[in-house]
Every structure is written in structure tokens, then in C-alpha cells.
N, C-alpha and C. Protein backbone atom coordinates (compact mmCIF):
# COMPACT_ATOMS: atom_id res chain seq x y z
N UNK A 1 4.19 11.10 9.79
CA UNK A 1 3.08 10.36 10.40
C UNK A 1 3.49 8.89 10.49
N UNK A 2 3.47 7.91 11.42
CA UNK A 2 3.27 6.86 11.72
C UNK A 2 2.99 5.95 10.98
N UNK A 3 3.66 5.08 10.31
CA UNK A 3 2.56 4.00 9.74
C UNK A 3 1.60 3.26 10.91
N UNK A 4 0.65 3.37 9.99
CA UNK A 4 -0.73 2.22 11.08
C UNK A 4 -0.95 1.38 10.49
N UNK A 5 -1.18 0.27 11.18
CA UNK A 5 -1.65 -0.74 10.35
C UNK A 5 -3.12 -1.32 10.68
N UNK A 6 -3.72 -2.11 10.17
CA UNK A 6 -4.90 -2.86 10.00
C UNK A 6 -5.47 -4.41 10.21
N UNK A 7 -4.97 -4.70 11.94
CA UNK A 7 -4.99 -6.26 11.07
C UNK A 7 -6.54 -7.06 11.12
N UNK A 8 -6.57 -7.78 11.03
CA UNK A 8 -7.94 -8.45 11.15
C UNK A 8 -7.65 -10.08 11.42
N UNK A 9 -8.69 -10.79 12.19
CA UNK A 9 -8.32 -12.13 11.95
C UNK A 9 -8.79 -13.07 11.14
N UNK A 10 -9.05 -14.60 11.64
CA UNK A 10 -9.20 -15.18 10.69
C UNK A 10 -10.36 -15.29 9.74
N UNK A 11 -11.22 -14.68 10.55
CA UNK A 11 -13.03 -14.48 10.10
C UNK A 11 -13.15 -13.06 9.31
N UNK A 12 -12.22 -12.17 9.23
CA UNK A 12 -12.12 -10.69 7.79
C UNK A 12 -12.82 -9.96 9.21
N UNK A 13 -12.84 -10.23 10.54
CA UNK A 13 -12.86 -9.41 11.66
C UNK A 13 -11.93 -8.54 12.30
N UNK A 14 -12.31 -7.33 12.11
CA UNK A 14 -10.91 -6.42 12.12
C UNK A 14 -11.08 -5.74 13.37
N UNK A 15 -10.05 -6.45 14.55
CA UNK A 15 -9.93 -5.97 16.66
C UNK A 15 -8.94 -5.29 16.03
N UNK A 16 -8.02 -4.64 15.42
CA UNK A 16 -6.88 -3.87 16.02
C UNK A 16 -6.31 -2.48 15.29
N UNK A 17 -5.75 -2.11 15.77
CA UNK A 17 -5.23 -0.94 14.52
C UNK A 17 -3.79 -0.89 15.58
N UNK A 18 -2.57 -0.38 14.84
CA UNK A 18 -1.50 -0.21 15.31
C UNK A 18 -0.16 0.12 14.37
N UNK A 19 0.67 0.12 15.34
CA UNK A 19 1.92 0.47 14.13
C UNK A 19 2.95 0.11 14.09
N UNK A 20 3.65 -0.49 12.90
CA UNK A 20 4.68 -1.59 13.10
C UNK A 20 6.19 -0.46 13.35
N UNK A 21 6.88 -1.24 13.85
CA UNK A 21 7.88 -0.47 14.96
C UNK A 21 9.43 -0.93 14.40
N UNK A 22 9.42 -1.83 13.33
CA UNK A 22 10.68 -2.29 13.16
C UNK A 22 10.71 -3.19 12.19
N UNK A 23 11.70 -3.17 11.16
CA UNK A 23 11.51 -4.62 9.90
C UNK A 23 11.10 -5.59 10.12
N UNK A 24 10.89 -6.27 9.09
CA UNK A 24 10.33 -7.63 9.41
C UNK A 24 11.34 -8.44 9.73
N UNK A 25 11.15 -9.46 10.24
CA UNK A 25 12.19 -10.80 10.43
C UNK A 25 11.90 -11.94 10.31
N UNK A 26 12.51 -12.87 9.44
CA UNK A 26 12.28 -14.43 9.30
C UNK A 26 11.62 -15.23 10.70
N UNK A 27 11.20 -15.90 10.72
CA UNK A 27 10.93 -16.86 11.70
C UNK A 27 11.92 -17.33 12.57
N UNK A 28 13.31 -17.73 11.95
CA UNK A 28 14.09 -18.25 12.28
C UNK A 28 14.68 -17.69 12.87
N UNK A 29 14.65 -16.21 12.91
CA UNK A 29 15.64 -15.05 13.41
C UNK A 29 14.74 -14.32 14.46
N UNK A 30 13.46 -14.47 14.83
CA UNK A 30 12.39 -14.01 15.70
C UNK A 30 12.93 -14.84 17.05
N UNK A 31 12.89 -13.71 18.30
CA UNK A 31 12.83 -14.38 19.72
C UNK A 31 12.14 -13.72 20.33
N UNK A 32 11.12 -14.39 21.36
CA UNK A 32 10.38 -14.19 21.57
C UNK A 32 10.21 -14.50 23.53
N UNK A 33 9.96 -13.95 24.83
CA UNK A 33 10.26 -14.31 26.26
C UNK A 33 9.89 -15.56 26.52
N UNK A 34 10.02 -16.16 26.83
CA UNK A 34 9.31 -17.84 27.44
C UNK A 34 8.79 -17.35 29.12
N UNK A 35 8.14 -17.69 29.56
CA UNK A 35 7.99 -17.70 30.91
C UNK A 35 8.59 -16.89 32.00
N UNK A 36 10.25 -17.49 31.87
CA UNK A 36 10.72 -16.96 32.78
C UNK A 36 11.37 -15.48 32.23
N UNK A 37 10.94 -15.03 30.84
CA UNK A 37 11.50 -13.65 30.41
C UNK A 37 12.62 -13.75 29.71
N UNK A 38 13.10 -14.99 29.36
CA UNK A 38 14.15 -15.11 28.99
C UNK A 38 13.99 -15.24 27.51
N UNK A 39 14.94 -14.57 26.45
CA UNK A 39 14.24 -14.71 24.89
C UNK A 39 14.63 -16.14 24.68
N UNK A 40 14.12 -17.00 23.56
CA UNK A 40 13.77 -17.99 23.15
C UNK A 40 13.60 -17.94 21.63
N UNK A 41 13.98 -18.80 20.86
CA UNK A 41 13.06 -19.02 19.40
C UNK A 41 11.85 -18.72 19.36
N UNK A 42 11.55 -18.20 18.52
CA UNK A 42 9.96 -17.41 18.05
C UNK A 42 9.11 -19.26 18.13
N UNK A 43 9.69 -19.82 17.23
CA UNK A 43 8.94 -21.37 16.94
C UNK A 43 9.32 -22.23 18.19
N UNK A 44 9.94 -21.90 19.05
CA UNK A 44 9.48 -23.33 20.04
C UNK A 44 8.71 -22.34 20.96
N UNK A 45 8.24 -21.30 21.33
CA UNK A 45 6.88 -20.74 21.98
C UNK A 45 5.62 -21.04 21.05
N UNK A 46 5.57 -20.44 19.97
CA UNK A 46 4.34 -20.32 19.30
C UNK A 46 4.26 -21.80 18.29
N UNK A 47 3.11 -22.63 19.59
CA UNK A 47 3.18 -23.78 19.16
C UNK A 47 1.75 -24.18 18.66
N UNK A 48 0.78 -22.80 18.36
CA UNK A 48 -0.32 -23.24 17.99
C UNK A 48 -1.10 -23.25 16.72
N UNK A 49 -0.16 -22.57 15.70
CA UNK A 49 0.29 -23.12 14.82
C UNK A 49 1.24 -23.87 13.85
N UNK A 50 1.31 -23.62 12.70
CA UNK A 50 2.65 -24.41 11.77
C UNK A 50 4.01 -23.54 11.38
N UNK A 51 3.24 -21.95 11.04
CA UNK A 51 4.11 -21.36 10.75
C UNK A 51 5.24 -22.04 9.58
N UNK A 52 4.81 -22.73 8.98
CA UNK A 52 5.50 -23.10 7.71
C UNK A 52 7.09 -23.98 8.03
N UNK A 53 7.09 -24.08 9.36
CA UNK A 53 8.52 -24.86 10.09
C UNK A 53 9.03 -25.55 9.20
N UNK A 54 8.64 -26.44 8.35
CA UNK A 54 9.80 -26.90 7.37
C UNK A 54 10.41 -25.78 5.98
N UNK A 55 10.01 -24.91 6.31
CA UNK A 55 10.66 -23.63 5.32
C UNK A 55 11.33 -22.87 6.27
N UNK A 56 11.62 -22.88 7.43
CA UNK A 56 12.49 -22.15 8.03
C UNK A 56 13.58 -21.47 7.46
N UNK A 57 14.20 -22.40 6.41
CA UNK A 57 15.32 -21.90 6.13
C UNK A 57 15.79 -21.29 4.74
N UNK A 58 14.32 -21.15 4.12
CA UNK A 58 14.06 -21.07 3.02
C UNK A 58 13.62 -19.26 3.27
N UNK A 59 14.46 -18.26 2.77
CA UNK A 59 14.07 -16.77 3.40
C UNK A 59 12.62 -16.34 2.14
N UNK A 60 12.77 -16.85 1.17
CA UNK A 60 12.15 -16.91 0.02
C UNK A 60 10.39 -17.27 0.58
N UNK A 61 10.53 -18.31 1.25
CA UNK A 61 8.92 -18.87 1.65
C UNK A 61 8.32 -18.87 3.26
N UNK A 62 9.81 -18.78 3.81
CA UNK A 62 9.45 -18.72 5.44
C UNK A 62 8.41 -17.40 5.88
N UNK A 63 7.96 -18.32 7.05
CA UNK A 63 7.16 -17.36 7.37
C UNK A 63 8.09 -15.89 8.08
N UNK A 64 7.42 -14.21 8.04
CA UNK A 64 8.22 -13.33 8.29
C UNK A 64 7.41 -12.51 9.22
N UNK A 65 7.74 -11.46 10.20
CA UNK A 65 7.00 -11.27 11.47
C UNK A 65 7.85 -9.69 11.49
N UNK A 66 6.57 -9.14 12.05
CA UNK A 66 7.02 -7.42 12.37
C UNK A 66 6.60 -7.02 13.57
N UNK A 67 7.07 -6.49 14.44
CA UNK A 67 6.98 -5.62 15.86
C UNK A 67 5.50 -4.78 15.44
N UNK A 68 4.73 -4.95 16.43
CA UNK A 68 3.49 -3.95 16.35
C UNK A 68 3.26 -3.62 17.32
N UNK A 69 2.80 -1.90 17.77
CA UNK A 69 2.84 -1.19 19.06
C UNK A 69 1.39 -0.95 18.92
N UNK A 70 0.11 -1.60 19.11
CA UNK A 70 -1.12 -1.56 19.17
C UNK A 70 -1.73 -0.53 19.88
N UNK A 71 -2.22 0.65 19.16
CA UNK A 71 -2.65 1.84 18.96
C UNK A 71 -4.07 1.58 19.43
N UNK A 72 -5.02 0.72 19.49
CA UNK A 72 -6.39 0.49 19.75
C UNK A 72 -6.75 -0.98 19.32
N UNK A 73 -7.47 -1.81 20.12
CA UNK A 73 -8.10 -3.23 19.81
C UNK A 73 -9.35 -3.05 20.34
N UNK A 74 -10.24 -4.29 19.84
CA UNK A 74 -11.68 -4.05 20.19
C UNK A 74 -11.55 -5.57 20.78
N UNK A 75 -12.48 -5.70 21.49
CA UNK A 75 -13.14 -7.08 22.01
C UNK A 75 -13.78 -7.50 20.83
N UNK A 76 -13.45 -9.33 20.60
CA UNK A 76 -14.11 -9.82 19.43
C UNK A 76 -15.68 -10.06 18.78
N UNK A 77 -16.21 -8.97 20.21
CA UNK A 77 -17.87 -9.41 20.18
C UNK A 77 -17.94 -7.50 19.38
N UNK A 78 -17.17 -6.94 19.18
CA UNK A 78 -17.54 -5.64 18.63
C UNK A 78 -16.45 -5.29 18.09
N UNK A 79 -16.07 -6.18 17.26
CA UNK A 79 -14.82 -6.45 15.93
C UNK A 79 -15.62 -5.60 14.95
N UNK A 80 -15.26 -5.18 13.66
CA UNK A 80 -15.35 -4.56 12.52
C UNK A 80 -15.61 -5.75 11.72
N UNK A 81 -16.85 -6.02 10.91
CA UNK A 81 -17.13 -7.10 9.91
C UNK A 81 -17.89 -6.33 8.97
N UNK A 82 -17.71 -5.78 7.91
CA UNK A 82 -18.47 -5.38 6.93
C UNK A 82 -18.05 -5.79 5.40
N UNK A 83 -19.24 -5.45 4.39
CA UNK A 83 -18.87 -6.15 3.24
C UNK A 83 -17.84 -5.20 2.73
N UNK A 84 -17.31 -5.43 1.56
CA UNK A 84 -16.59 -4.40 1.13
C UNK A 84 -15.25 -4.30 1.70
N UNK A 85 -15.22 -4.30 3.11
CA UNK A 85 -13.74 -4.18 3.93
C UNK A 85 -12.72 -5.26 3.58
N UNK A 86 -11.20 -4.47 2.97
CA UNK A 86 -10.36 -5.53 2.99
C UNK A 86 -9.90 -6.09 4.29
N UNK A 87 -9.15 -7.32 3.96
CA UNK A 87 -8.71 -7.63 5.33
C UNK A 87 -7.94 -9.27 4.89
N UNK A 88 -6.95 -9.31 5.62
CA UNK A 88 -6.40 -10.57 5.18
C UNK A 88 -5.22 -10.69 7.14
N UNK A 89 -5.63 -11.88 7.26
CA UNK A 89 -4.67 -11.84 8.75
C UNK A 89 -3.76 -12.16 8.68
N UNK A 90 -3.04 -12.74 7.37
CA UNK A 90 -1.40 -12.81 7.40
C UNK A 90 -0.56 -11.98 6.82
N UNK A 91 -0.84 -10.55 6.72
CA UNK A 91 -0.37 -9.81 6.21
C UNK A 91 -0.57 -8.22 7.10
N UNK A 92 0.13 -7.27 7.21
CA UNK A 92 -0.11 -6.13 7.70
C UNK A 92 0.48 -5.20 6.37
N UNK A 93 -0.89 -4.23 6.26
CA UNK A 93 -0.87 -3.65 5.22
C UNK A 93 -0.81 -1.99 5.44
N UNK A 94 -0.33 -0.83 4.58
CA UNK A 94 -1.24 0.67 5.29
C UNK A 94 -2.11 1.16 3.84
N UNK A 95 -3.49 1.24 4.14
CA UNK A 95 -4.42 1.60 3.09
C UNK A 95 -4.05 3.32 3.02
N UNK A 96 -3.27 3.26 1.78
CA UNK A 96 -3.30 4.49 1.36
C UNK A 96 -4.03 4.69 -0.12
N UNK A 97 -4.10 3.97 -0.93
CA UNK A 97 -4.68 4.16 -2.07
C UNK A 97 -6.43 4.86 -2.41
N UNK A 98 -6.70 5.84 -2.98
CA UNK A 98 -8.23 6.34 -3.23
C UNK A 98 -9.12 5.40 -2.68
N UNK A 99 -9.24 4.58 -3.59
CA UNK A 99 -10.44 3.15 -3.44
C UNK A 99 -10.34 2.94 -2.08
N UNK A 100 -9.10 2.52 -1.34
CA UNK A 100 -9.21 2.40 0.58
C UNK A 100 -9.74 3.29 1.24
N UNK A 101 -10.45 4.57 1.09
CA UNK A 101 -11.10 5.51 1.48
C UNK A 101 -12.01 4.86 2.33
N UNK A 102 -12.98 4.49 1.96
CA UNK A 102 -14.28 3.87 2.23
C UNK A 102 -14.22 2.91 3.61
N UNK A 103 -13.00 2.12 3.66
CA UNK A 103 -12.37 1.09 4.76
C UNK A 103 -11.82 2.19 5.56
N UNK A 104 -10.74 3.00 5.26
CA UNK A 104 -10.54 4.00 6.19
C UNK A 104 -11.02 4.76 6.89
N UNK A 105 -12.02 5.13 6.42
CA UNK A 105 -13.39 6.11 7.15
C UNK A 105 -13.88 5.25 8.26
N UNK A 106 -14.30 4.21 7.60
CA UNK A 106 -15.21 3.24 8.74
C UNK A 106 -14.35 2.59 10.03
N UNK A 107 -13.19 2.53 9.81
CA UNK A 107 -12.06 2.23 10.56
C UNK A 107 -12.01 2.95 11.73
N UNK A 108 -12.10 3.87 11.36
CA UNK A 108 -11.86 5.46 12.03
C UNK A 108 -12.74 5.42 12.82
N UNK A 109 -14.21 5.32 12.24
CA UNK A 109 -15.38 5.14 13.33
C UNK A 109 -15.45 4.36 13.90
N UNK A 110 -14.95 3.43 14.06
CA UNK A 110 -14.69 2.26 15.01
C UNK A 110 -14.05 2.63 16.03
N UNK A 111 -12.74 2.35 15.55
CA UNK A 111 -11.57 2.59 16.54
C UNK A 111 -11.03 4.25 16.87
N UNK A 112 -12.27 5.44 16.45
CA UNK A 112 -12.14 6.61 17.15
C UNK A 112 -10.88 7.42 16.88
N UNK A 113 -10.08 6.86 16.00
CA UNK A 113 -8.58 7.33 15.85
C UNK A 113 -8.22 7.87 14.66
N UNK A 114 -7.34 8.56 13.99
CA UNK A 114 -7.13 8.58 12.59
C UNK A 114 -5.84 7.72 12.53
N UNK A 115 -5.80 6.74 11.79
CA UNK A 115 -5.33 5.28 11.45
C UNK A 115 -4.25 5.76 10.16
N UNK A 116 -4.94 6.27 9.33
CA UNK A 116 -3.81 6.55 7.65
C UNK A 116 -3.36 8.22 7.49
């Protein structure tokens, strides 16, 4: 089975479910198309945040990034917000543990899919 993942954004609002497709990679080692399709540094496109740029080179603290093949998203006006639900947006996680039951179920009813 697939890993799926869970992400949510910055408000513990959870648009997506999907599945990561390939290791992670440093920042520094991420490329990413510019415009004309051509790959580029991950950090001179994504300029709308910090991404931790003065740790670039630090593999220990830099920021690290994984391929995700998005299995289902919701529009942010009918996002997933409930109490109880984990959720953290800098991290992609797969809820397998008992206790994640409860998030998994409701997940499911959301996004119509089986996710774990």
C-alpha cells in the first residue's frame, strides 16, 4: 500500500491527502522549473518564505523537502478543522498508530478515500 500522507496548513486546516514519491532532499539540493521550465534552485523560486537560507549548508538544521503526488485536496473554504485532529504543516507524517484512528476515519470522510 502507498504511503499517504496528511498535510495541513498553517491554521491545523487539513486541504490535502497524498503520497510522497521519493526521499527527502536538503534545500540546497532541491530544483525546482522557473518559468521558462528550466530547473533552477529550489531557494531562488520560492521566495515567499525564509526557509531557514542561512542553514543551507548545515544538513543537520536545513530545511528538507519530499515529492508529493496529491491523491485529493479540498478548497480552503471546506478544509478539515476539528478539535482533536493532529496536524502540523512542516512536516508530512503517515498516521498509523491506534490513537490516529479517530483522525483517520474523519479524514476518510472528507476526502472520500482510504488514506492509511
Amino acid at each position: 500500500m502507498p504511503n499517504k500522507n496528511c498535510p495541513v496548513t498553517g491554521d491545523q486546516l487539513f486541504i490535502g491527502v497524498g503520497r510522497v514519491t521519493g526521499p527527502a532532499v536538503p534545500a540546497s539540493g532541491l530544483f525546482l522549473p522557473n518559468d521558462a521550465g528550466e530547473p533552477v534552485p529550489a531557494l531562488d523560486v520560492l521566495t515567499g518564505a525564509d526557509y531557514h537560507r542561512h542553514l543551507v549548508d548545515d544538513l543537520e538544521k536545513c530545511e528538507w523537502f519530499v515529492p508529493i503526488a496529491w491523491d485529493a485536496t479540498l478548497p480552503l473554504n471546506r478544509a478539515v478543522r476539528e478539535i482533536g485532529l493532529f496536524g502540523n504543516q512542516n512536516t508530512v507524517c503517515r498516521p498509523t498508530t491506534p490513537k490516529w484512528r479517530t483522525m483517520v476515519e474523519r479524514l476518510n470522510q472528507s476526502f472520500r478515500m482510504v488514506i492509511c
